[in-house]
C-alpha atoms as a PDB file:
ATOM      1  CA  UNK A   1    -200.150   2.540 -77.372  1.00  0.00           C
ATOM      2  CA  UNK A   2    -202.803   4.931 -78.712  1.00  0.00           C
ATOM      3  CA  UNK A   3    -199.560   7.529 -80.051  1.00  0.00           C
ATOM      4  CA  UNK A   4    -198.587   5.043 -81.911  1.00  0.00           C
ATOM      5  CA  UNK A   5    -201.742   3.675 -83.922  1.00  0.00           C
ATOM      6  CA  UNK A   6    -202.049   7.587 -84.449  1.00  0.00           C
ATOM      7  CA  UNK A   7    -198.699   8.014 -86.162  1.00  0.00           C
ATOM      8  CA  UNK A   8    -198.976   4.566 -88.441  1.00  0.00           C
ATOM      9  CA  UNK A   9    -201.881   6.606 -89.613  1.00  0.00           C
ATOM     10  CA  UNK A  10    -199.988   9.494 -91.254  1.00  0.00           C
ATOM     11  CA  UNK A  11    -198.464   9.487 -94.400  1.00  0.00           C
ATOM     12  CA  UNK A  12    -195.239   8.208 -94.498  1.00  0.00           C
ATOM     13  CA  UNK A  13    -194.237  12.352 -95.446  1.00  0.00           C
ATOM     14  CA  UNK A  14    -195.582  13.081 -92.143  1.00  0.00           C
ATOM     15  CA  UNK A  15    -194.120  10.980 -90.194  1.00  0.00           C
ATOM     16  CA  UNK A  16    -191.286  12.401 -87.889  1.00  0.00           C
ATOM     17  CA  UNK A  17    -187.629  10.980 -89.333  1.00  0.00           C
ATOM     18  CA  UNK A  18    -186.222   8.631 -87.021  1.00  0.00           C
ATOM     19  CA  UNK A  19    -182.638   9.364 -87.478  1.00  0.00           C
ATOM     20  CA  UNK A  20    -179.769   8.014 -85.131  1.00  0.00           C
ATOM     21  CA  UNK A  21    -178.502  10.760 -83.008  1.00  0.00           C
ATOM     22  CA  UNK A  22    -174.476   9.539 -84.048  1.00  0.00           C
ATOM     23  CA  UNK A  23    -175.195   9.234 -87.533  1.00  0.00           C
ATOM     24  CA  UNK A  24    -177.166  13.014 -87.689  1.00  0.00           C
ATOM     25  CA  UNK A  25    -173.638  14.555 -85.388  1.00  0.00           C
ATOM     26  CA  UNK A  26    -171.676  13.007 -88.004  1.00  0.00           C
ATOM     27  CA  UNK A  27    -173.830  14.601 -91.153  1.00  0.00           C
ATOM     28  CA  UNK A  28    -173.412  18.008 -89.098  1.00  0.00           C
ATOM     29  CA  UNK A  29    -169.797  17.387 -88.774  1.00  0.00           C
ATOM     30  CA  UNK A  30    -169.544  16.188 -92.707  1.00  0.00           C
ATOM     31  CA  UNK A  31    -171.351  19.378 -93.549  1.00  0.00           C
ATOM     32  CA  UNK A  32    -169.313  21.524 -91.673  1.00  0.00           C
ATOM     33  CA  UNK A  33    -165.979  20.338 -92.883  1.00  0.00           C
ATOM     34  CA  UNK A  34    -167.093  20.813 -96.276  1.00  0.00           C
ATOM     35  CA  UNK A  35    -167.984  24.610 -95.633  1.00  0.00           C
ATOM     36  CA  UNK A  36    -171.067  23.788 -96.369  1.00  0.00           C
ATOM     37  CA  UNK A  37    -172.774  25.733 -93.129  1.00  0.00           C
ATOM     38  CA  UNK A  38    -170.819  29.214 -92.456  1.00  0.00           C
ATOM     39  CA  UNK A  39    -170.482  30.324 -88.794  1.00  0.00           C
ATOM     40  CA  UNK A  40    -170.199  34.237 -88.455  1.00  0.00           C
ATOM     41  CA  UNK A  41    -168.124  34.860 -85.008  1.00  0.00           C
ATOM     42  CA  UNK A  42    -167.254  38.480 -83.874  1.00  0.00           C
ATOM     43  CA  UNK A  43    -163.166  38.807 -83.265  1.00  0.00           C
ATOM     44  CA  UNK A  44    -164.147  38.483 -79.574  1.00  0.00           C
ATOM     45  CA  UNK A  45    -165.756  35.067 -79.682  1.00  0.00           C
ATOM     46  CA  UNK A  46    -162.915  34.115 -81.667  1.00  0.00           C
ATOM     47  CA  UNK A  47    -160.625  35.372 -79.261  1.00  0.00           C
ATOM     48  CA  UNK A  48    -162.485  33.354 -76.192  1.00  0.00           C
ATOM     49  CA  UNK A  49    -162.354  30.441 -78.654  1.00  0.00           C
ATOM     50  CA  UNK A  50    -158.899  29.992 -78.811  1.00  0.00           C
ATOM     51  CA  UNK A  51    -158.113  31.036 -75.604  1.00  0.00           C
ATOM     52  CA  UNK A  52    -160.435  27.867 -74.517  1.00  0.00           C
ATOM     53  CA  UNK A  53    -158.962  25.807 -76.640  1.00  0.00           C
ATOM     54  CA  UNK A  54    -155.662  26.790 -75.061  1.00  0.00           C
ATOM     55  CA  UNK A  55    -156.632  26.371 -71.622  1.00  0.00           C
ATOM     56  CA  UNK A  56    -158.354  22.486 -72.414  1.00  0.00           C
ATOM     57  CA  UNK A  57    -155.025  21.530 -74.168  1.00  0.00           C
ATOM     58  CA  UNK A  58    -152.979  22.771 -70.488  1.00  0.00           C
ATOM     59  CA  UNK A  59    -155.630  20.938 -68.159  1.00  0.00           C
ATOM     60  CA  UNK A  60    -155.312  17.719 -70.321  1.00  0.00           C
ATOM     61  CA  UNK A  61    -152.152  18.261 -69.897  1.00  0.00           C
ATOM     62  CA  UNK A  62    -152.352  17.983 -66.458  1.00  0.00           C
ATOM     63  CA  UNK A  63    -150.785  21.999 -66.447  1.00  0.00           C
ATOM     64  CA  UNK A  64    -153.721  22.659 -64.089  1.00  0.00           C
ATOM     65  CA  UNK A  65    -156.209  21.826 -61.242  1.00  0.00           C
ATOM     66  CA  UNK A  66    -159.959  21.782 -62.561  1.00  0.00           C
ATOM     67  CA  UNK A  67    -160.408  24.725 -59.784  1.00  0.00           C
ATOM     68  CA  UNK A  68    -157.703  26.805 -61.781  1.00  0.00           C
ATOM     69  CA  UNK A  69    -159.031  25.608 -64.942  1.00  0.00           C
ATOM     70  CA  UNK A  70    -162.355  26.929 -64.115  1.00  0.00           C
ATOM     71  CA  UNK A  71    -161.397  29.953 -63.048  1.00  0.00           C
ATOM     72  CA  UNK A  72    -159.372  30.350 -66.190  1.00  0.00           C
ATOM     73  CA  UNK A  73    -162.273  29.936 -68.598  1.00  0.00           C
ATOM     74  CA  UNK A  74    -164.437  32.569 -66.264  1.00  0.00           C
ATOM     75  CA  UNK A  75    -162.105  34.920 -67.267  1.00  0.00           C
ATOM     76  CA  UNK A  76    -162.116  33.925 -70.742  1.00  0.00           C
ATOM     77  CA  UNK A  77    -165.968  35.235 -70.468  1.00  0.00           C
ATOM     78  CA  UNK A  78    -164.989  38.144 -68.253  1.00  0.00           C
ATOM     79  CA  UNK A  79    -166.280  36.321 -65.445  1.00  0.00           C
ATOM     80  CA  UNK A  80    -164.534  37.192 -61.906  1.00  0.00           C
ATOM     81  CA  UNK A  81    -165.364  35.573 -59.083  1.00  0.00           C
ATOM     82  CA  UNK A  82    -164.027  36.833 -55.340  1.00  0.00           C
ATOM     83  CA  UNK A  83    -162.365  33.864 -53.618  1.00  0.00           C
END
């Protein structure tokens, strides 16, 4: 109860924004779309990318147990694990 008598007391500019999780992701996502935040990635990490991409689409697809998927996307990170 005392936290929040404290923060009626601040200024309304001070006050922390109390924003809906959903409708902040979907400002993000907006923003995105629009190009309006740029996302440097390395030809690597664009490699792993779409190789995980890949690899969701064939276990959706039902192309592949969740143990093979895993081990799938460890090698996407260069991950190798002894069975």
């Amino acid at each position: 109860m005392l936290v929040s008598q404290q923060s009626s007391t601040l200024p309304s500019h001070h006050q922390p924004e109390r924003r809906p999780l959903r409708q902040e992701s979907e400002m993000v996502r907006l923003l995105v779309e629009g190009s309006d935040l740029h996302r440097i990635t390395t030809t690597r990490s664009a490699k792993v990318q779409k190789s995980l991409v890949s690899l969701w689409d064939k276990y959706e697809a039902r192309e592949c147990t969740p143990s093979e998927f895993l081990a799938k996307v460890g090698q996407a990170y260069g991950v190798v694990l002894d069975k």
